[in-house]
N, C-alpha and C. Protein backbone atom coordinates (compact mmCIF):
# COMPACT_ATOMS: atom_id res chain seq x y z
N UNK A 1 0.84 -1.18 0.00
CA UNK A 1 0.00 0.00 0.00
C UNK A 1 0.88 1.24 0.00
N UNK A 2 0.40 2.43 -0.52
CA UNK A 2 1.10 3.36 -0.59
C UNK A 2 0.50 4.69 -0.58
N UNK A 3 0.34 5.91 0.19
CA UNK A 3 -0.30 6.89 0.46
C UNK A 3 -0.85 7.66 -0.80
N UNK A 4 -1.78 7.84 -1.49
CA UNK A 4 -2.09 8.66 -2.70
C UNK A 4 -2.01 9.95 -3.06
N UNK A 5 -1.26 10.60 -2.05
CA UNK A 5 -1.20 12.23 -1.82
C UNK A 5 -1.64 12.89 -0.40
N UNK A 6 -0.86 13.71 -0.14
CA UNK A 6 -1.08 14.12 0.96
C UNK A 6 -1.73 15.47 0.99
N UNK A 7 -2.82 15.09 2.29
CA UNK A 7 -4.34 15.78 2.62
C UNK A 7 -3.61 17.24 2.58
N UNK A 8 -3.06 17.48 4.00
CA UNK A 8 -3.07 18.12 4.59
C UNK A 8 -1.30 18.45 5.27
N UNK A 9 -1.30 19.79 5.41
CA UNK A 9 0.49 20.12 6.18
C UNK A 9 0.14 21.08 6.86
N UNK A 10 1.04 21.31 7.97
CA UNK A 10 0.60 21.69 9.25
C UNK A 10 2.10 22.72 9.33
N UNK A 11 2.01 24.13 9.60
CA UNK A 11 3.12 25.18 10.20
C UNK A 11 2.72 25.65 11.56
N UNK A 12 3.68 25.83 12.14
CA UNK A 12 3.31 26.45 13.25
C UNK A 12 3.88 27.86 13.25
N UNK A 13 2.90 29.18 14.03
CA UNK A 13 2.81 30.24 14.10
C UNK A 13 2.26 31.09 15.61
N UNK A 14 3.46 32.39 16.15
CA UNK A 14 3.14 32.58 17.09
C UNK A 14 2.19 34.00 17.33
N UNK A 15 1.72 33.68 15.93
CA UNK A 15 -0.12 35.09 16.34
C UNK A 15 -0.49 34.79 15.26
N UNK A 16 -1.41 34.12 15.22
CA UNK A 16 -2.93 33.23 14.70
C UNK A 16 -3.34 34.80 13.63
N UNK A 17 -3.60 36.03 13.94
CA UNK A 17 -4.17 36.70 13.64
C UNK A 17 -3.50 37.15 12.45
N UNK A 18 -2.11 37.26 12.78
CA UNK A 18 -1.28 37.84 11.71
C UNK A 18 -1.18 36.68 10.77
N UNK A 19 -1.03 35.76 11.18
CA UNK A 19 -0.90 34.18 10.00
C UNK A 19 -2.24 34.53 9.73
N UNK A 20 -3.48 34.71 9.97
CA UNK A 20 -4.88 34.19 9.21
C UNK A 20 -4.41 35.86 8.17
N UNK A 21 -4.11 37.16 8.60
CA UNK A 21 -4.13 37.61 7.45
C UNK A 21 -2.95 37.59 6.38
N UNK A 22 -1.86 37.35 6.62
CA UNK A 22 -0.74 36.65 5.94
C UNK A 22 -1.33 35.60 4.84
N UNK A 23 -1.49 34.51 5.48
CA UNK A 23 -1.95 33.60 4.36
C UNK A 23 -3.21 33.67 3.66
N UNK A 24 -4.14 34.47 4.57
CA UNK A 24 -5.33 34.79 3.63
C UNK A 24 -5.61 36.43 2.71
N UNK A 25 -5.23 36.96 2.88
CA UNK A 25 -5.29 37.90 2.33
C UNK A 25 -4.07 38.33 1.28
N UNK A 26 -2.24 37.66 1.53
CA UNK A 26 -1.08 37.73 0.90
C UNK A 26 -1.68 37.38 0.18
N UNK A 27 -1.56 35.44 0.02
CA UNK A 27 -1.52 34.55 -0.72
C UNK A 27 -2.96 34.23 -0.99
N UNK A 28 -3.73 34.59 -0.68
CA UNK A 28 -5.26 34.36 -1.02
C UNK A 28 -6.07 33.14 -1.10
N UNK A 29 -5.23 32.56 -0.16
CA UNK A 29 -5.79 31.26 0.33
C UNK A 29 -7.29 31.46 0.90
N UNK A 30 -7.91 30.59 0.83
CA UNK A 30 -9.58 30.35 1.34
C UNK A 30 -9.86 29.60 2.83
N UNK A 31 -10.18 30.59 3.52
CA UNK A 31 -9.98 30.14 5.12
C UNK A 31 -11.59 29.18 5.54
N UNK A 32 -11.53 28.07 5.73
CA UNK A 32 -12.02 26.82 6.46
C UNK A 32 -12.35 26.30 7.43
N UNK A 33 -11.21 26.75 8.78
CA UNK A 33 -11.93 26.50 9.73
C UNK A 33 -10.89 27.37 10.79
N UNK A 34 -11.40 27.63 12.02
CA UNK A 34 -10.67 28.76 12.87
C UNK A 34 -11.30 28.49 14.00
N UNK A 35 -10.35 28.03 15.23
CA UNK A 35 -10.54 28.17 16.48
C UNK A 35 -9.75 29.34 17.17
N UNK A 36 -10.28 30.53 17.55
CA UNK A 36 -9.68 31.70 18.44
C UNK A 36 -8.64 31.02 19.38
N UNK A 37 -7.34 31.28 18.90
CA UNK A 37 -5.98 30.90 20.14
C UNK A 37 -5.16 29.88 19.77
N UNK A 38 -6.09 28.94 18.55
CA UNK A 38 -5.43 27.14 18.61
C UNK A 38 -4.96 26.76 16.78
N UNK A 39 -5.78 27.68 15.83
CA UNK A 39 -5.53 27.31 14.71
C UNK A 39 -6.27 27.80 13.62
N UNK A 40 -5.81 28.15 12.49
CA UNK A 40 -6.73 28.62 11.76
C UNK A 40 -6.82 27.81 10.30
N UNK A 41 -7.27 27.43 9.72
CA UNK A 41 -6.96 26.27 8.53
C UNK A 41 -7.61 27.07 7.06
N UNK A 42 -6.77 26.72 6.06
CA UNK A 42 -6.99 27.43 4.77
C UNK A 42 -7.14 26.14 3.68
N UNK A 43 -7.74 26.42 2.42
CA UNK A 43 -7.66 25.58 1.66
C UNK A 43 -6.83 25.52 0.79
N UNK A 44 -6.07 24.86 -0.32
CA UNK A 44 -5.25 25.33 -1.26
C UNK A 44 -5.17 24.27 -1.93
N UNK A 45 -5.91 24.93 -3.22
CA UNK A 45 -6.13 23.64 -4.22
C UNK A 45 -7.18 21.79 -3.45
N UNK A 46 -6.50 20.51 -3.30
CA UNK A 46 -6.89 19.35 -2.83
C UNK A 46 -6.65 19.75 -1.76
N UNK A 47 -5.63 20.59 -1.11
CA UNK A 47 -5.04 20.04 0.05
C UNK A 47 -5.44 21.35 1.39
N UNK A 48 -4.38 21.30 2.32
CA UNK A 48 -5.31 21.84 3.41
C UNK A 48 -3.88 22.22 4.24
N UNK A 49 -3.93 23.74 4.20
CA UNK A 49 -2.78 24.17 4.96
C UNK A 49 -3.20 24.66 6.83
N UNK A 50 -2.74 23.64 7.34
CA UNK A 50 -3.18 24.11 8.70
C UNK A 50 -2.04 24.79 9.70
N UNK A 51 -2.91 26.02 10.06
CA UNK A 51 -1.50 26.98 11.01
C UNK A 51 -2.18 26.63 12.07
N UNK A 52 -1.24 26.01 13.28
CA UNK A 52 -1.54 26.47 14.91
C UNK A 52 -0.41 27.04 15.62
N UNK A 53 -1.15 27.30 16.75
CA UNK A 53 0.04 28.03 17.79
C UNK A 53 0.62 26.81 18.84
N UNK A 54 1.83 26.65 18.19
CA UNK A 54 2.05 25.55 18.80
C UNK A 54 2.13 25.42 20.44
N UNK A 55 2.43 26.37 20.94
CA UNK A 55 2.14 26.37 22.52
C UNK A 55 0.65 25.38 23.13
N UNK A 56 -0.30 25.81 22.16
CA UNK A 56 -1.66 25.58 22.37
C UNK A 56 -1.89 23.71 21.91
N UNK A 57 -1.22 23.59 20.99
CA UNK A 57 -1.26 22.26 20.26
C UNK A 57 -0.23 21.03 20.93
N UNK A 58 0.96 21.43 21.74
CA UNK A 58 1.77 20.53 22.11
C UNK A 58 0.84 20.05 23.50
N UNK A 59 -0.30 20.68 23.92
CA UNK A 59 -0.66 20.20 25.64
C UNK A 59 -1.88 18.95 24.55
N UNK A 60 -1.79 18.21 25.53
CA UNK A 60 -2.76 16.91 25.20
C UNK A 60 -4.16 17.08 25.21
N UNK A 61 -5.20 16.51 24.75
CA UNK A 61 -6.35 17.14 24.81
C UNK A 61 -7.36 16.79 26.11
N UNK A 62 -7.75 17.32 26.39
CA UNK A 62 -8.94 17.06 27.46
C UNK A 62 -9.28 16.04 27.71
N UNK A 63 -9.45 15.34 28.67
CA UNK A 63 -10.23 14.07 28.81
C UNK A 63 -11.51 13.82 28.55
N UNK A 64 -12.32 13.12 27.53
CA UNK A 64 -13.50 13.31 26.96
C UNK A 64 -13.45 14.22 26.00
N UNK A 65 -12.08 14.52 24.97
CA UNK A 65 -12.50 15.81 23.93
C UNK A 65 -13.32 15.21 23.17
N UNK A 66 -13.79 15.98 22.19
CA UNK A 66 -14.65 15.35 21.47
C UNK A 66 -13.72 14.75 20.04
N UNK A 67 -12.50 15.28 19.83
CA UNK A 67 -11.45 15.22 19.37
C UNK A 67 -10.31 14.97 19.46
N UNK A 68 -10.27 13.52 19.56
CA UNK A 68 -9.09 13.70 20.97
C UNK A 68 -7.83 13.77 20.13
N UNK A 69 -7.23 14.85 19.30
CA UNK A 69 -6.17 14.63 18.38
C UNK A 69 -5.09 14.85 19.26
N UNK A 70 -3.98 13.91 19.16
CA UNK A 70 -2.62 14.03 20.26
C UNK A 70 -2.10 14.89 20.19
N UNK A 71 -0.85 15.41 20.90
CA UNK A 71 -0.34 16.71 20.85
C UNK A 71 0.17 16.52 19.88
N UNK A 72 1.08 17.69 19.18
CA UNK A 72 2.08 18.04 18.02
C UNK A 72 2.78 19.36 17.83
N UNK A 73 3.67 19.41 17.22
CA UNK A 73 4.49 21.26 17.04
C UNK A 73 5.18 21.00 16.78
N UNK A 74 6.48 21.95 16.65
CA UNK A 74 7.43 22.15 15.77
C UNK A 74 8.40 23.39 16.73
N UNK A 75 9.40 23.08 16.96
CA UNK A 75 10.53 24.04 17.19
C UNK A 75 11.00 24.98 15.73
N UNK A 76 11.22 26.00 15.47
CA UNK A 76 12.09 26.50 14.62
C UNK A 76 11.13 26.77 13.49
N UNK A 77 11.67 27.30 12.08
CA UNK A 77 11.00 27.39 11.03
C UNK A 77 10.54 26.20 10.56
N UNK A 78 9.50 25.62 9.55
CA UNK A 78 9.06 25.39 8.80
C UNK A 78 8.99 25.35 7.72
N UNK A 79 8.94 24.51 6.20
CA UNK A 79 9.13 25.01 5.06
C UNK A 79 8.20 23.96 4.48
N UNK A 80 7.52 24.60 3.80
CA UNK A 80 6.04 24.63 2.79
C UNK A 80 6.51 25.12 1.21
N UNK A 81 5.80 24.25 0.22
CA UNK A 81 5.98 24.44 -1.33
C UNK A 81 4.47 24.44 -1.97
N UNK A 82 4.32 25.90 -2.61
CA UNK A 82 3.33 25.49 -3.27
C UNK A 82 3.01 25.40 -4.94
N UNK A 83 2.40 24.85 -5.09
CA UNK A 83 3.24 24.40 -7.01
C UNK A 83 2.25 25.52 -7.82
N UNK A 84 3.15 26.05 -8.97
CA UNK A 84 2.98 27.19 -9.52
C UNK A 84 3.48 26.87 -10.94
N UNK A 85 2.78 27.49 -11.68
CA UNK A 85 3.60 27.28 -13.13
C UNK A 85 4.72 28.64 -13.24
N UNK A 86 5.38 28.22 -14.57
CA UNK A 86 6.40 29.54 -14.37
C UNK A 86 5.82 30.81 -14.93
N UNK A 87 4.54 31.10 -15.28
CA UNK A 87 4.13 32.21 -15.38
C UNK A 87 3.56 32.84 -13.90
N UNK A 88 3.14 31.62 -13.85
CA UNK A 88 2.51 31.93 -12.06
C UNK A 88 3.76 32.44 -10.98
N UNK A 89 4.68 31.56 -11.26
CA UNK A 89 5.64 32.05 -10.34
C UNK A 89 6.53 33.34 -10.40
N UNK A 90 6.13 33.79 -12.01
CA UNK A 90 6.52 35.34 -12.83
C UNK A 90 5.51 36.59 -11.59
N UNK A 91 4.35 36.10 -11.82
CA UNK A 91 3.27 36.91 -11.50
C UNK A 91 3.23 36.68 -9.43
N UNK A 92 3.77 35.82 -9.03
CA UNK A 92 4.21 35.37 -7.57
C UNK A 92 4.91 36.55 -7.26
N UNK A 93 6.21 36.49 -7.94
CA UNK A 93 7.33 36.99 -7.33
C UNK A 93 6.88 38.90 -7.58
N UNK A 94 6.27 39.02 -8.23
CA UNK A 94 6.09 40.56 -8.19
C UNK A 94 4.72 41.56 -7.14
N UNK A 95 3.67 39.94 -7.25
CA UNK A 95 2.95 40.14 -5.98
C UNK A 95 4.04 40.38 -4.68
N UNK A 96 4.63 39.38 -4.16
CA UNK A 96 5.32 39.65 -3.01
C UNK A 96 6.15 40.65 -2.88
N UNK A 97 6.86 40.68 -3.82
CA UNK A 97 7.73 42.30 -3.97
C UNK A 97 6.81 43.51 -3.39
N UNK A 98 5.99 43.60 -4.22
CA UNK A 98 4.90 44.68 -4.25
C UNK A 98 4.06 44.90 -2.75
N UNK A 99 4.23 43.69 -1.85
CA UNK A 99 3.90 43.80 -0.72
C UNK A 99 4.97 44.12 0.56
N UNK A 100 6.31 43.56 -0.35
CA UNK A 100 7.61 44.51 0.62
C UNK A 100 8.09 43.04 1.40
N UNK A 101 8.11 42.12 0.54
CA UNK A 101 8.18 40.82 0.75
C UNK A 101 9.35 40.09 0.28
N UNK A 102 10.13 40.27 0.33
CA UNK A 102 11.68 39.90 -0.15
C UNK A 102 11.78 38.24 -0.27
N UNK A 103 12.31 38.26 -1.49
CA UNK A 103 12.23 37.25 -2.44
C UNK A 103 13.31 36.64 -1.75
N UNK A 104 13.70 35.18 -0.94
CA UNK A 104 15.65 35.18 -0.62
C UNK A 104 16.39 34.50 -1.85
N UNK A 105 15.97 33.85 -2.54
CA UNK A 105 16.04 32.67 -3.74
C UNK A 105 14.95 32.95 -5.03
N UNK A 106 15.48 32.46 -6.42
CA UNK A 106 15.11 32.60 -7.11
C UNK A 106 16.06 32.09 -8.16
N UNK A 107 15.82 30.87 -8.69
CA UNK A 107 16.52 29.68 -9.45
C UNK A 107 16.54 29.02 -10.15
N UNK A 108 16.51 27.99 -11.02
CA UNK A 108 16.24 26.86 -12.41
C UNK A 108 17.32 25.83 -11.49
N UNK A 109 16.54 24.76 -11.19
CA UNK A 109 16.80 23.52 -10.24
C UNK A 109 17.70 22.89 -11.97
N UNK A 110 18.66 21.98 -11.50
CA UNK A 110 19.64 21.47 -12.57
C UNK A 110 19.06 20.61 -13.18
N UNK A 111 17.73 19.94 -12.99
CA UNK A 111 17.03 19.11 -14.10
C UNK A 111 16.01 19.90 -14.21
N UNK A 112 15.42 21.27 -14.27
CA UNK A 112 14.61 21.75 -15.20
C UNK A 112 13.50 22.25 -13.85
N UNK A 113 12.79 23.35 -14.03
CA UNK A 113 11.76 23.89 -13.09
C UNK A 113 12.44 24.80 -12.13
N UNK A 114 11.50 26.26 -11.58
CA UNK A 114 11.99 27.29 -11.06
C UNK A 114 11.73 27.09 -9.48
N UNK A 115 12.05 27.74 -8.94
CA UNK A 115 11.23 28.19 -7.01
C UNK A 115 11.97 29.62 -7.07
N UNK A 116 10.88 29.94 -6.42
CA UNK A 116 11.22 31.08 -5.32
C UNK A 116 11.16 31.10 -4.12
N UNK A 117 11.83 31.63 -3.06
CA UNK A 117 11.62 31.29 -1.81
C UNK A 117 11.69 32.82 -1.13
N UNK A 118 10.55 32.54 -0.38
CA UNK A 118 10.24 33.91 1.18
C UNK A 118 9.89 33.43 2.39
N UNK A 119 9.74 33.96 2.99
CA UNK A 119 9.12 33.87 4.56
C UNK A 119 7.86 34.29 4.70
N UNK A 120 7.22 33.62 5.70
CA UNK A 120 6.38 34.20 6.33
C UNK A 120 6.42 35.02 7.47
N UNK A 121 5.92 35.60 8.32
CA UNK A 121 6.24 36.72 9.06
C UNK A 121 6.74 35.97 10.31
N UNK A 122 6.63 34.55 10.26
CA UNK A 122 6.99 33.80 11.48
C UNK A 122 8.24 33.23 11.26
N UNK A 123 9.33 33.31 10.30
CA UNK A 123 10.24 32.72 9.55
C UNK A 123 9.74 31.24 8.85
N UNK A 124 8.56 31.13 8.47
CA UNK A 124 8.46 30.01 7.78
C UNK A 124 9.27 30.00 5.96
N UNK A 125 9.57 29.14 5.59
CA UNK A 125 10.66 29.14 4.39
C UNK A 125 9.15 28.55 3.94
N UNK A 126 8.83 29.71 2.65
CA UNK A 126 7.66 29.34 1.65
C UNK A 126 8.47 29.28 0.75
N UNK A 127 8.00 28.50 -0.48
CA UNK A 127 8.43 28.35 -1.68
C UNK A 127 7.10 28.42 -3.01
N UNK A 128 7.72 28.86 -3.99
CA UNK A 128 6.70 28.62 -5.08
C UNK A 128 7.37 28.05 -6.30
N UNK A 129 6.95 26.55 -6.62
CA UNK A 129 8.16 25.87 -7.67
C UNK A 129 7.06 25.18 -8.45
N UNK A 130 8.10 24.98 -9.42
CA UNK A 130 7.42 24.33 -10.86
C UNK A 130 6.94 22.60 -11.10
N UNK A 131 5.70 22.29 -10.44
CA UNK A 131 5.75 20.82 -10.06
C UNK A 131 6.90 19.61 -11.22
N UNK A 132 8.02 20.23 -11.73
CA UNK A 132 8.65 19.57 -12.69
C UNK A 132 10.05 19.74 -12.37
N UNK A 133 10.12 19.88 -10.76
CA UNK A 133 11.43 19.99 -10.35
C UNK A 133 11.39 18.52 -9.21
N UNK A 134 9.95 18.02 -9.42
CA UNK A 134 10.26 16.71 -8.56
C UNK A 134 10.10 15.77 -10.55
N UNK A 135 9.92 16.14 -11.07
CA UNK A 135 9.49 15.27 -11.91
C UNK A 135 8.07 15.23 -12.31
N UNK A 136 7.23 15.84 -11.60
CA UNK A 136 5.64 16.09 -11.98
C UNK A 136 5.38 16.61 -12.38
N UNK A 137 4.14 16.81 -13.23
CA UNK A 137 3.41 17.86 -14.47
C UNK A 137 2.51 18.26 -13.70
């Protein structure tokens, strides 16, 4: 057996408020679901970018949650890719500019396909690459 694609990726962020307008309003992601303090979740494309505060997410859940999802988090940055064609990633890199968003990378991978790479305001390492730098169309 072998996993068919993955749902969902998870960053962690330390103000919910500034990540929900960061990723929703920068990048114009479509926001899904939001608990005040614990997480805010966006859609993107199949898949499902979920931000929490990891302080809030590493304590275990309640006894009787109705959810009992185990703890989880992350020390340090994070790094997220989201696939873009190279016009898209033309029209990427001048959105972020234009928002005062400094580009750190910007490249042609040695078998073919671009990325760009920025941050998010939490030091997360975003990328925007050409699904043909893993080999995918």
């Amino acid at each position: 057996m072998q996993p068919s694609a993955i749902l969902e990726a998870a960053l962690y962020v330390s103000d919910l408020y500034h990540a929900e307008r960061f990723y929703g309003e920068t990048l114009g992601l479509e926001r899904i679901a939001k608990v005040e303090g614990r997480h805010v979740f966006f859609r993107c494309g199949q898949g499902v970018l979920l931000l929490f505060d990891p302080a809030v997410t590493a304590e275990p859940p309640a006894a009787g949650a109705r959810l009992p999802v185990p703890p989880h988090g992350a020390q340090g940055p994070g790094h997220l890719c989201f696939a873009a064609t190279a016009q898209e990633i033309n029209r990427w890199k001048a959105h972020l500019e234009a928002a005062g968003i400094a580009i750190e990378a910007d490249f042609e991978w040695p078998r073919g396909g671009r990325s760009i790479y920025f941050r998010d305001p939490f030091g997360n390492s975003l990328e925007f690459a050409e699904p043909r730098i893993w080999g995918l169309t």
